[in-house]
Protein backbone atom coordinates (compact mmCIF):
# COMPACT_ATOMS: atom_id res chain seq x y z
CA UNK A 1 42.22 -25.91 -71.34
CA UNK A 2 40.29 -26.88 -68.44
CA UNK A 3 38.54 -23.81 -67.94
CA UNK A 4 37.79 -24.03 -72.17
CA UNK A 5 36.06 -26.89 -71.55
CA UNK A 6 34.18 -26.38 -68.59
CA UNK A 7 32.50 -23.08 -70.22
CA UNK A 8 31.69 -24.97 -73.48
CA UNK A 9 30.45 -27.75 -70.91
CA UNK A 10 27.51 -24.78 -69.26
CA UNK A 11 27.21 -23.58 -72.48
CA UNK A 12 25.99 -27.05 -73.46
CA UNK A 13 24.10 -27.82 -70.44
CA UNK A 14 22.20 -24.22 -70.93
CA UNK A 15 21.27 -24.51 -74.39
CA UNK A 16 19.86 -27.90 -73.37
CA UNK A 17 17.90 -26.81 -70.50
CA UNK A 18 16.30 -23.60 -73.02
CA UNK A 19 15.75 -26.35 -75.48
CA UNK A 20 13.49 -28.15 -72.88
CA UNK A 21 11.72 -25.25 -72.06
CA UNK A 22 10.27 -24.64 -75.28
CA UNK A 23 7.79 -27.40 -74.96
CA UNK A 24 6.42 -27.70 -78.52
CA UNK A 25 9.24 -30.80 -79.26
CA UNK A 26 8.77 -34.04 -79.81
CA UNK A 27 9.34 -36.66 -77.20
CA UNK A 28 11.94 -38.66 -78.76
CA UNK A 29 13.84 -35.18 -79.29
CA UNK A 30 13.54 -34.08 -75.71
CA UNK A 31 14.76 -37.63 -74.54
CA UNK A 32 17.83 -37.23 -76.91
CA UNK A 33 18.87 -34.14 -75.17
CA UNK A 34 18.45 -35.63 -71.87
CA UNK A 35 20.94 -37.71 -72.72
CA UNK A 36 23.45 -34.99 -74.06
CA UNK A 37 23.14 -33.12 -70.30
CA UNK A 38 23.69 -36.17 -68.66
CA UNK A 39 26.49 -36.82 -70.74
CA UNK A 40 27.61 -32.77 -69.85
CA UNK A 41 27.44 -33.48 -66.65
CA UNK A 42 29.85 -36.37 -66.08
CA UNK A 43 31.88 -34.58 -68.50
CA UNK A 44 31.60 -31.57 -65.91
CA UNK A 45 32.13 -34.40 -62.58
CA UNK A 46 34.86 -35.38 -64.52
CA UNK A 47 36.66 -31.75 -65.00
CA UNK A 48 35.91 -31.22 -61.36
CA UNK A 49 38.11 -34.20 -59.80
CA UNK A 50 41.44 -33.86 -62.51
């Protein structure tokens, strides 16, 4: 299950990151998914240490 999560965790973080990219998005929007990677990662720190 780990290894479930931690794939769905980079798919997250890379859909975010492509998301970013595109530029033409609000700022509101782009600070939202900030949040959702930071939330990825810790989720990812998290995996890491169990």
């Amino acid at each position: 299950m780990r290894n479930e999560l931690r794939s769905e965790i980079t798919g997250i973080l890379l859909t975010s990151e492509l998301a970013l990219r595109h530029g033409a998005i609000p700022e509101e929007v782009a600070a939202k998914i900030h949040l959702v990677q930071d939330m990825a990662q810790k989720m990812r720190a998290r995996l890491h240490v169990m």
